[in-house]
N, C-alpha and C. Protein backbone atom coordinates (compact mmCIF):
# COMPACT_ATOMS: atom_id res chain seq x y z
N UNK A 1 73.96 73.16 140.03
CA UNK A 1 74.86 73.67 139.04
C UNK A 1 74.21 74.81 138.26
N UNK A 2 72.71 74.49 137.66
CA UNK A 2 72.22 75.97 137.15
C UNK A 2 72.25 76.91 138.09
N UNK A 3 72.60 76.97 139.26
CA UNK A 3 72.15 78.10 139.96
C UNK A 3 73.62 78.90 139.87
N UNK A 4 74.65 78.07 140.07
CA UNK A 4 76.03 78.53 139.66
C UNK A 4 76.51 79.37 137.92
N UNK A 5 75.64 78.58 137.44
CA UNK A 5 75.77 79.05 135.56
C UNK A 5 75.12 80.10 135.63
N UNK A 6 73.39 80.33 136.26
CA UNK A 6 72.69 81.63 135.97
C UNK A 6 72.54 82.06 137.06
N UNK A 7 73.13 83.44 137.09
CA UNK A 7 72.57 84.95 138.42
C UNK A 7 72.59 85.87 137.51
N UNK A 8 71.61 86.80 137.92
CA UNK A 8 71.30 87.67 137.46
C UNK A 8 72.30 88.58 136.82
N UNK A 9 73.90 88.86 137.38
CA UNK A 9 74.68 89.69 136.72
C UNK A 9 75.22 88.95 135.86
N UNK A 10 74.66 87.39 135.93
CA UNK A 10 75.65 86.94 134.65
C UNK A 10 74.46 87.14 133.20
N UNK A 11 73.43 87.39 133.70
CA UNK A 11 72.29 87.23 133.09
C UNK A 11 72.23 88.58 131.89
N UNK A 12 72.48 89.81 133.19
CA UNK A 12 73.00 91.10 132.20
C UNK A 12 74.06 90.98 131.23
N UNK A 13 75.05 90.80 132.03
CA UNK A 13 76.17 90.75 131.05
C UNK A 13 76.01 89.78 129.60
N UNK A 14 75.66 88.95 129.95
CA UNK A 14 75.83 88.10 128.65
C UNK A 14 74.48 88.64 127.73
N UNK A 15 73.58 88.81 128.08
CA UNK A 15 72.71 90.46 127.19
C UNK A 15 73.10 91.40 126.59
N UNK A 16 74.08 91.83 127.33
CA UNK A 16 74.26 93.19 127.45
C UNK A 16 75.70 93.29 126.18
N UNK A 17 76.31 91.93 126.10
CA UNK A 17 77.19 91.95 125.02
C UNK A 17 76.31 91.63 123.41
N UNK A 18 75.20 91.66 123.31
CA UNK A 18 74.79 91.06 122.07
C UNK A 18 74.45 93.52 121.17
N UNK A 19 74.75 93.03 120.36
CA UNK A 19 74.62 94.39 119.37
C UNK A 19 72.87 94.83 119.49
N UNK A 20 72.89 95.82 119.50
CA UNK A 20 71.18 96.03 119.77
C UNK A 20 70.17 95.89 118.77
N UNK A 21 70.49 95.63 117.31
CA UNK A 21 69.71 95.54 116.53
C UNK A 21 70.38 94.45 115.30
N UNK A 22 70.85 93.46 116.30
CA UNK A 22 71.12 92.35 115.44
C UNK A 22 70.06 91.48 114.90
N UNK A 23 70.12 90.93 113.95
CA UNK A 23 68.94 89.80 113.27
C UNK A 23 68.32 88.89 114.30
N UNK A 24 67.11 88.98 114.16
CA UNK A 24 66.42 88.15 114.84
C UNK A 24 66.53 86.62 114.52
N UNK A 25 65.98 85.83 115.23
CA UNK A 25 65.30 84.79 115.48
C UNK A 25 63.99 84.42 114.96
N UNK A 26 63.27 83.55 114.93
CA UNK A 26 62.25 83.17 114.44
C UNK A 26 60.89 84.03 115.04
N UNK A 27 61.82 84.25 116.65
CA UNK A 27 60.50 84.73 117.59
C UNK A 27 60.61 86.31 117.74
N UNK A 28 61.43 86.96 116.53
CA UNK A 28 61.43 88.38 116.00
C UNK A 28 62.07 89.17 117.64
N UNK A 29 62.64 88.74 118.26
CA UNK A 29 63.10 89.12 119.54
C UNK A 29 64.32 89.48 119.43
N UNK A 30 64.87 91.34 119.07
CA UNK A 30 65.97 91.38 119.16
C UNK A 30 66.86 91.74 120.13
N UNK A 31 68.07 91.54 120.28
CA UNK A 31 69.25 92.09 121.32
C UNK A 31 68.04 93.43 122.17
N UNK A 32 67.89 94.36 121.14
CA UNK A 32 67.30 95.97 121.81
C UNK A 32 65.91 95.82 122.88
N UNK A 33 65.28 95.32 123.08
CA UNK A 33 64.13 94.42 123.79
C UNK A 33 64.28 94.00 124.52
N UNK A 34 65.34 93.15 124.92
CA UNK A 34 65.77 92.19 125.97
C UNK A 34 66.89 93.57 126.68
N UNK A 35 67.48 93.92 126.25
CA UNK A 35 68.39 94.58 126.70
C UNK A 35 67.37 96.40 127.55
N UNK A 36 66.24 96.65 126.74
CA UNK A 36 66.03 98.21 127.09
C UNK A 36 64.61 97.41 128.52
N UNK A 37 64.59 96.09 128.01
CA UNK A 37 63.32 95.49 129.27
C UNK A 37 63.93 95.10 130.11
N UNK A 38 64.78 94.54 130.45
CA UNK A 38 65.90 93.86 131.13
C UNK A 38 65.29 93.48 132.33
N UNK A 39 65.14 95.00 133.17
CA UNK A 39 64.96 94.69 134.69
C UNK A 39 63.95 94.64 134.74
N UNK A 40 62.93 94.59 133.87
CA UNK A 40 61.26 93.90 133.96
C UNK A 40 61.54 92.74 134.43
N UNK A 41 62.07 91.87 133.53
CA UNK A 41 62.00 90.59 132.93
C UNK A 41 62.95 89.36 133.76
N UNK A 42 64.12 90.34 134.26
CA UNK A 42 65.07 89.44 134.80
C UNK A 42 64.69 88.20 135.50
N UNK A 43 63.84 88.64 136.34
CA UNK A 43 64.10 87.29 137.56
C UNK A 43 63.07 86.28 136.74
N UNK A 44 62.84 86.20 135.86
CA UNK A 44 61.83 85.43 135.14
C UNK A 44 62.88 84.86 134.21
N UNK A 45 63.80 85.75 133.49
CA UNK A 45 65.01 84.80 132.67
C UNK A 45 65.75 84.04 133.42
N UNK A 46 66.08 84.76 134.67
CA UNK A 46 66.93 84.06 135.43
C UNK A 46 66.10 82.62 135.65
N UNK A 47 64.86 82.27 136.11
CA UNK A 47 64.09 80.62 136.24
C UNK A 47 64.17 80.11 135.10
N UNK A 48 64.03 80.75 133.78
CA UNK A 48 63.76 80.11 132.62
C UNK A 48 65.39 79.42 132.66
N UNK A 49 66.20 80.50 132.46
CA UNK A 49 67.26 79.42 131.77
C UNK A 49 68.34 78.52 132.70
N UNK A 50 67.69 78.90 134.13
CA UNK A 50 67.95 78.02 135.36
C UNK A 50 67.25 76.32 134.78
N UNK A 51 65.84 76.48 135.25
CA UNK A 51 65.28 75.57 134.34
C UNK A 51 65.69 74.76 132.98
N UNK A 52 66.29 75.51 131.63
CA UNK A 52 66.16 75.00 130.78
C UNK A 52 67.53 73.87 131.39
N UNK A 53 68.69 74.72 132.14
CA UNK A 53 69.88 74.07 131.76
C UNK A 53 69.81 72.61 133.58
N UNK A 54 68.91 72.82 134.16
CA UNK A 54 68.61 71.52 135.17
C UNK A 54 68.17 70.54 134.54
N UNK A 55 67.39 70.95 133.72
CA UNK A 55 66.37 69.89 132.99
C UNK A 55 67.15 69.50 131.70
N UNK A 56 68.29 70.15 131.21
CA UNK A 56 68.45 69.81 130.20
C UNK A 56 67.51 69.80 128.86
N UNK A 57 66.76 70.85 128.79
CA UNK A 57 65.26 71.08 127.85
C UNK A 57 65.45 72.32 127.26
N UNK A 58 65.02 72.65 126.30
CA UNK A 58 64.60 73.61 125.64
C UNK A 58 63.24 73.66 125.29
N UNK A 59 62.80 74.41 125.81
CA UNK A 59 61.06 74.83 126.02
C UNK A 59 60.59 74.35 124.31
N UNK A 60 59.20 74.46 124.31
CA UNK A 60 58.81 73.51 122.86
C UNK A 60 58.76 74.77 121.84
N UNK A 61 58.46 76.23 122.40
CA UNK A 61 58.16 76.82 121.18
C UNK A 61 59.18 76.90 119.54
N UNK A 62 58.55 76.51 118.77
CA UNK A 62 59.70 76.40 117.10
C UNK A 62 60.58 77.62 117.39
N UNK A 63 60.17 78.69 117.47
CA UNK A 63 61.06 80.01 117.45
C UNK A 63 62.31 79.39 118.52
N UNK A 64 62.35 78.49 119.55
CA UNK A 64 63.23 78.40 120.26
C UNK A 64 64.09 77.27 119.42
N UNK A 65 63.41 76.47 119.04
CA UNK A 65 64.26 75.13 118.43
C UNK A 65 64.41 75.30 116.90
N UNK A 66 64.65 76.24 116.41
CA UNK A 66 64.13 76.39 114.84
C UNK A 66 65.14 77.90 114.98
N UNK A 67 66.05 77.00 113.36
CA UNK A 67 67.29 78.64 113.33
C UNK A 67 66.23 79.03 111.61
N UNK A 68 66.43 80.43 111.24
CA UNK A 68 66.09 80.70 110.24
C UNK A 68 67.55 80.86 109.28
N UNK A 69 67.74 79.92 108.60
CA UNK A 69 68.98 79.85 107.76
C UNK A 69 68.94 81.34 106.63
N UNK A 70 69.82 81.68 106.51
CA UNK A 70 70.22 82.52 105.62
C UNK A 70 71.42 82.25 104.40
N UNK A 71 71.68 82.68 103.33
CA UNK A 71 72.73 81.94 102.41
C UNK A 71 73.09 83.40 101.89
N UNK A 72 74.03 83.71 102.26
CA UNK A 72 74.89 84.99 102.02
C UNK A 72 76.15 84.22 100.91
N UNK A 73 76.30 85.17 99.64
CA UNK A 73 77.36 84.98 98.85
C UNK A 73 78.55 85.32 99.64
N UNK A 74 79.22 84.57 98.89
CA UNK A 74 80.75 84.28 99.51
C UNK A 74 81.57 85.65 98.36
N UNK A 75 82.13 86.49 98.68
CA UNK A 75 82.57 87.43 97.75
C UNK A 75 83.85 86.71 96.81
N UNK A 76 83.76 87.50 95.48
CA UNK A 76 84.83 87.02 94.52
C UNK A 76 84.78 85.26 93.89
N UNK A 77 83.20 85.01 94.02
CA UNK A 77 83.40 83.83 93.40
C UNK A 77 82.45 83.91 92.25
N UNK A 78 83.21 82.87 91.15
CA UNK A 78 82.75 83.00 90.04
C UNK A 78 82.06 82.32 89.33
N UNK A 79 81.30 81.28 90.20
CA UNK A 79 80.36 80.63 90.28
C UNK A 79 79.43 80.17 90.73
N UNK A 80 78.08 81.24 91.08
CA UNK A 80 77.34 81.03 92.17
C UNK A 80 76.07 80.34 92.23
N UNK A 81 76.45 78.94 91.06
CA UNK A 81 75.59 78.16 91.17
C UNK A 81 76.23 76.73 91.51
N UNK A 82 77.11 76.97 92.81
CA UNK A 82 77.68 76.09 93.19
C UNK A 82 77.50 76.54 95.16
N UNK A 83 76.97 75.13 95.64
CA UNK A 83 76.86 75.80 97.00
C UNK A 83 78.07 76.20 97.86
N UNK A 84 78.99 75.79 97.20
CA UNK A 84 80.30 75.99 98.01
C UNK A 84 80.24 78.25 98.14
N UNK A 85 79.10 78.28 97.22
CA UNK A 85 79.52 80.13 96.87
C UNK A 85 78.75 80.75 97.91
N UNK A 86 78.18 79.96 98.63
CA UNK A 86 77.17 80.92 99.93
C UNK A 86 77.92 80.39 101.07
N UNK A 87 77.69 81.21 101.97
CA UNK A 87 77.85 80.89 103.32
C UNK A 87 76.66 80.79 104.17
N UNK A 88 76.39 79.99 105.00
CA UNK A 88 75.09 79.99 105.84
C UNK A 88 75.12 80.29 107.32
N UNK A 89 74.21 81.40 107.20
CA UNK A 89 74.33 82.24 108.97
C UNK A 89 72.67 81.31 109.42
N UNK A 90 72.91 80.99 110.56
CA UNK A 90 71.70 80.95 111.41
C UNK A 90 71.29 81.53 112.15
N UNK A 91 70.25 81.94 111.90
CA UNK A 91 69.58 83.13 113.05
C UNK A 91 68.55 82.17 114.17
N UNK A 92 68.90 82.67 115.20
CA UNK A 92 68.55 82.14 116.20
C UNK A 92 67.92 82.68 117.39
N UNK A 93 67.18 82.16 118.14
CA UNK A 93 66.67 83.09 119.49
C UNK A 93 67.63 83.86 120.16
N UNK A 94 67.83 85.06 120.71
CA UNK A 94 68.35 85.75 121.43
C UNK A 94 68.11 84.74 123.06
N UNK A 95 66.89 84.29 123.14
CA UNK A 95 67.45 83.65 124.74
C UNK A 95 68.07 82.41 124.78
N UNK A 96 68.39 81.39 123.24
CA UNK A 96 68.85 80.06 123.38
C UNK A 96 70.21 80.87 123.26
N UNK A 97 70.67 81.86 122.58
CA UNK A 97 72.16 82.31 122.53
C UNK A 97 72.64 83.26 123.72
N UNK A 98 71.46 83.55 124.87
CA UNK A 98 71.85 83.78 125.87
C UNK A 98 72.41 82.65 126.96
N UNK A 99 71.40 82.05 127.04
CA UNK A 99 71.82 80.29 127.14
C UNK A 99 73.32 79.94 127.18
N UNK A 100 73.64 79.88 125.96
CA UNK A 100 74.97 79.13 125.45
C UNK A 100 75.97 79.79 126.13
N UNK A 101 75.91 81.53 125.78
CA UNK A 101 77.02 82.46 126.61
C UNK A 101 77.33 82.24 127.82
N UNK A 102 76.03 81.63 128.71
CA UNK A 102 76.14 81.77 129.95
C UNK A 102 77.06 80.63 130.23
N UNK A 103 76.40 79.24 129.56
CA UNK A 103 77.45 77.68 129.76
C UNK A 103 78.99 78.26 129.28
N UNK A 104 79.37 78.61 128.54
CA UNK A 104 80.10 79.08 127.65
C UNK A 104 81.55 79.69 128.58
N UNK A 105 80.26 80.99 129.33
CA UNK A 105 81.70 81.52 130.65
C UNK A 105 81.72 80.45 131.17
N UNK A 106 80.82 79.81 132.15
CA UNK A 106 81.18 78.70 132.78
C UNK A 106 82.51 77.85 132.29
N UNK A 107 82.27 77.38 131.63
CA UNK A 107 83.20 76.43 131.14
C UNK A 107 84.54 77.12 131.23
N UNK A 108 84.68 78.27 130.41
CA UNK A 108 86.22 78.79 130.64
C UNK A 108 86.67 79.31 131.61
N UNK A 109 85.33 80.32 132.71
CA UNK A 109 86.29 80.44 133.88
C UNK A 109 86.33 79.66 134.97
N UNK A 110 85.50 78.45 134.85
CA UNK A 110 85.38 77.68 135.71
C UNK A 110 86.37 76.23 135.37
N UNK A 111 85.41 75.30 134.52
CA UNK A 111 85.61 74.04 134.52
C UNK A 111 87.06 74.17 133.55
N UNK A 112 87.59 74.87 133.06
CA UNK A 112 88.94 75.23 131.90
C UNK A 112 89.88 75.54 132.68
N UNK A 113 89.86 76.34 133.82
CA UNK A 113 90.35 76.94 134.76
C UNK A 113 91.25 75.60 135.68
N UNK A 114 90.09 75.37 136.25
CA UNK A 114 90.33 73.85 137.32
C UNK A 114 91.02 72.59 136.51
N UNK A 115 90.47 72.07 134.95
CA UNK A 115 91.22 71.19 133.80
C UNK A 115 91.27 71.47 132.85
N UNK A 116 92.54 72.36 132.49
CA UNK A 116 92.70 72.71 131.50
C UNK A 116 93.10 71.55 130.36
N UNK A 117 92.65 72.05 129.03
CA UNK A 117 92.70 71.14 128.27
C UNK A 117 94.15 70.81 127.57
N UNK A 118 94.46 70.08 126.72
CA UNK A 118 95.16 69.03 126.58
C UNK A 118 96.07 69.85 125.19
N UNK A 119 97.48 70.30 125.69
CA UNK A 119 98.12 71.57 125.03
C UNK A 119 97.61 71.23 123.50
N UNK A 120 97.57 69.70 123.08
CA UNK A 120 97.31 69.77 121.55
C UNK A 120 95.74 69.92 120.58
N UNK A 121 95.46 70.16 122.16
CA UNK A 121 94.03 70.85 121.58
C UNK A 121 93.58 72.10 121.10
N UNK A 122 93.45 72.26 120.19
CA UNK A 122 93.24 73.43 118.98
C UNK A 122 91.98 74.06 119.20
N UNK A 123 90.86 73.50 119.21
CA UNK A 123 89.29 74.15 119.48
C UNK A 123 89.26 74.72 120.85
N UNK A 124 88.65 75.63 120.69
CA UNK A 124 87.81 76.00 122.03
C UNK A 124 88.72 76.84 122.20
N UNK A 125 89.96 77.04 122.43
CA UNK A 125 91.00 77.56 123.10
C UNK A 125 91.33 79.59 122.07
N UNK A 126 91.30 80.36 122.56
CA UNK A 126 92.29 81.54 122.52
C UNK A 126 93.56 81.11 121.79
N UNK A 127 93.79 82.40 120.52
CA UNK A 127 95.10 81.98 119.88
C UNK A 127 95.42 80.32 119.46
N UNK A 128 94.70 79.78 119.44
CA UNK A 128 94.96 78.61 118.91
C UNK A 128 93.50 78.23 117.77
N UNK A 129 93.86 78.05 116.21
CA UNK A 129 92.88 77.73 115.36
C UNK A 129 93.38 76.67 114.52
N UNK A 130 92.85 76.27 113.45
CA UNK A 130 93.00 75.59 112.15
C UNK A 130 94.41 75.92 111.91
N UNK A 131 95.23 77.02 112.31
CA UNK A 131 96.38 77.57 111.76
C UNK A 131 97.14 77.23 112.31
N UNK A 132 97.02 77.09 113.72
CA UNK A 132 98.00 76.53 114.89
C UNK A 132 98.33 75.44 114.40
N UNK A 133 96.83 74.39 114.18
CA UNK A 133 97.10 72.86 114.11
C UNK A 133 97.87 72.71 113.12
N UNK A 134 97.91 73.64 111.85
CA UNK A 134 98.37 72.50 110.29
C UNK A 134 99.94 73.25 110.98
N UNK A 135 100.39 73.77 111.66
CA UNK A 135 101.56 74.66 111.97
C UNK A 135 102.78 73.24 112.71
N UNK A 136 102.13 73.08 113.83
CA UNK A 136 102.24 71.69 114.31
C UNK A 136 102.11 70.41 113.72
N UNK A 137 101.64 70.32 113.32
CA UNK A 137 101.79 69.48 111.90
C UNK A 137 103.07 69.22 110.97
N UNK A 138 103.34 70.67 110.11
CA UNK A 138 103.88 70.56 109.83
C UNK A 138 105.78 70.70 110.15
N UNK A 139 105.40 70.85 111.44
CA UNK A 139 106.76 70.88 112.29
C UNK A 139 106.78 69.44 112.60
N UNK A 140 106.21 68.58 112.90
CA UNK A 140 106.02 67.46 113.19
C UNK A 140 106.81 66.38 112.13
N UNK A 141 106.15 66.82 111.00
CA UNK A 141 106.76 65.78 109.75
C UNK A 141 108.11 66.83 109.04
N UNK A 142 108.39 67.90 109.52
CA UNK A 142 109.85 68.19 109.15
C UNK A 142 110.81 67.27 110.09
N UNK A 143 110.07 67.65 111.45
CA UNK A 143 111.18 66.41 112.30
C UNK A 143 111.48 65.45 112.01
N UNK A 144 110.83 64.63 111.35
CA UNK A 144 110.58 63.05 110.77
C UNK A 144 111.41 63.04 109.40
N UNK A 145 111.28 64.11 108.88
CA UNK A 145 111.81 63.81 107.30
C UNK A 145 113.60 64.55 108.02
N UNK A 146 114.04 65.64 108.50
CA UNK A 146 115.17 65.55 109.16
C UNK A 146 115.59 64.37 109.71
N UNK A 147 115.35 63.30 110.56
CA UNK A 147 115.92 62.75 111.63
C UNK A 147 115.83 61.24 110.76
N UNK A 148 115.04 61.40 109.20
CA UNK A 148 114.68 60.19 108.38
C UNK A 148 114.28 58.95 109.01
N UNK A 149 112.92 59.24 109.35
CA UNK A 149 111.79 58.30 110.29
C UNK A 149 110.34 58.39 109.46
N UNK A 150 109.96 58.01 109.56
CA UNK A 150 108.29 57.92 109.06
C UNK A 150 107.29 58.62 109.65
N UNK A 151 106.35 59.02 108.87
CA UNK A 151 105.49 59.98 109.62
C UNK A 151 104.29 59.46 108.71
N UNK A 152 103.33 59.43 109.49
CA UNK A 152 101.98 58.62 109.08
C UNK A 152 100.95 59.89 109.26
N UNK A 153 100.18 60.48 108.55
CA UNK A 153 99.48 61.22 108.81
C UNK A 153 97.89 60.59 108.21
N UNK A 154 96.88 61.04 109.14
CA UNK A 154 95.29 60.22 108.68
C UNK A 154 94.62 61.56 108.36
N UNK A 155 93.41 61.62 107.30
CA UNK A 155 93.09 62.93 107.55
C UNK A 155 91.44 62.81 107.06
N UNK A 156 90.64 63.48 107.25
CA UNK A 156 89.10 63.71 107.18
C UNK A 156 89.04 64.52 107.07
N UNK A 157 87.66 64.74 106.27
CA UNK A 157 87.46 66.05 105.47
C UNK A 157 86.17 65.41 105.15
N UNK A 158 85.09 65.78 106.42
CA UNK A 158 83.52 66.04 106.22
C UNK A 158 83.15 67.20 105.87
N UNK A 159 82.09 67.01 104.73
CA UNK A 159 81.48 67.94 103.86
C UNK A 159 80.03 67.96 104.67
C-alpha cells in the first residue's frame, strides 16, 4: 500500500503545492529547500515516507513529532486576556505535512472514490461544512414542528 500512496510524482506534487517561504517547523526546513533540492533528495523521500507509512512510525527526531505552537490574536476582540482571543497555528515539519498530503490524495481519489461516504456526513467532504450540518438540522426540526411530531436533538460542545 505505501508503494501505491508514495511515487515520486506524487512526491513532487504534494511539495510542490506548499508556498515557498512558509513557517517552519521545529527542524527550520522550509517549503523553498525541499522544493529548489527536490531532485537531489527524491528517491530518499520517496523510502522515508514509504517507510514511515508501512511501519506506521514517525522517525524519533522532536522536530518531527513536536509542532511549535503559535497564539495569534483573534481580530476585534476586546478582551485579550481571555484564551478564547488567540487562535493557535501549529507549525510543523514540512515532511510530516508532506506525509499527510500524500494519505490525504489517497483517500479521496482512491478509497472515497470506490466508498463514498455516507451523504450525512459533513467532514472531510467538498462544499459540505459546519454550515451544511446546522442547515440540515434545521430543516429537519421544521419538518417535525410542521407535521407536529417530536424532534429530539443531543448536542456536544468539547472545549
Amino acid at each position: 500500500m505505501a508503494k501505491k500512496i508514495v511515487t515520486e510524482e506524487r512526491v513532487e506534487w504534494a511539495i510542490s503545492l506548499f508556498a515557498l517561504f512558509k513557517s517552519p517547523g521545529l527542524d527550520e526546513i522550509c517549503p523553498a529547500l525541499l522544493q529548489k533540492g527536490l531532485s537531489i533528495i527524491i528517491s530518499q523521500l520517496v523510502t522515508l515516507f514509504r517507510a514511515c507509512i508501512a511501519l506506521g512510525y514517525i522517525p524519533h527526531p522532536d522536530q518531527w513529532r513536536t509542532a511549535r505552537v503559535m497564539f495569534l490574536p483573534k481580530q476585534r476582540r476586546i478582551d485579550y486576556t481571555q484564551v478564547k482571543a488567540f487562535r493557535p497555528i501549529s507549525l510543523t515539519s514540512f515532511f510530516i505535512k508532506t506525509v499527510e498530503r500524500l494519505i490525504d490524495r489517497y483517500i479521496r481519489d482512491g478509497t472515497l472514490v470506490r466508498s463514498p461516504l455516507n451523504k450525512n456526513q459533513h467532514a472531510y467532504l467538498a462544499g459540505k461544512s459546519t454550515d451544511t450540518a446546522l442547515h440540515n438540522l434545521v430543516i429537519k426540526i421544521e419538518r417535525a414542528l410542521i407535521n407536529k411530531v417530536y424532534a429530539l436533538g443531543i448536542f456536544l460542545d468539547i472545549e
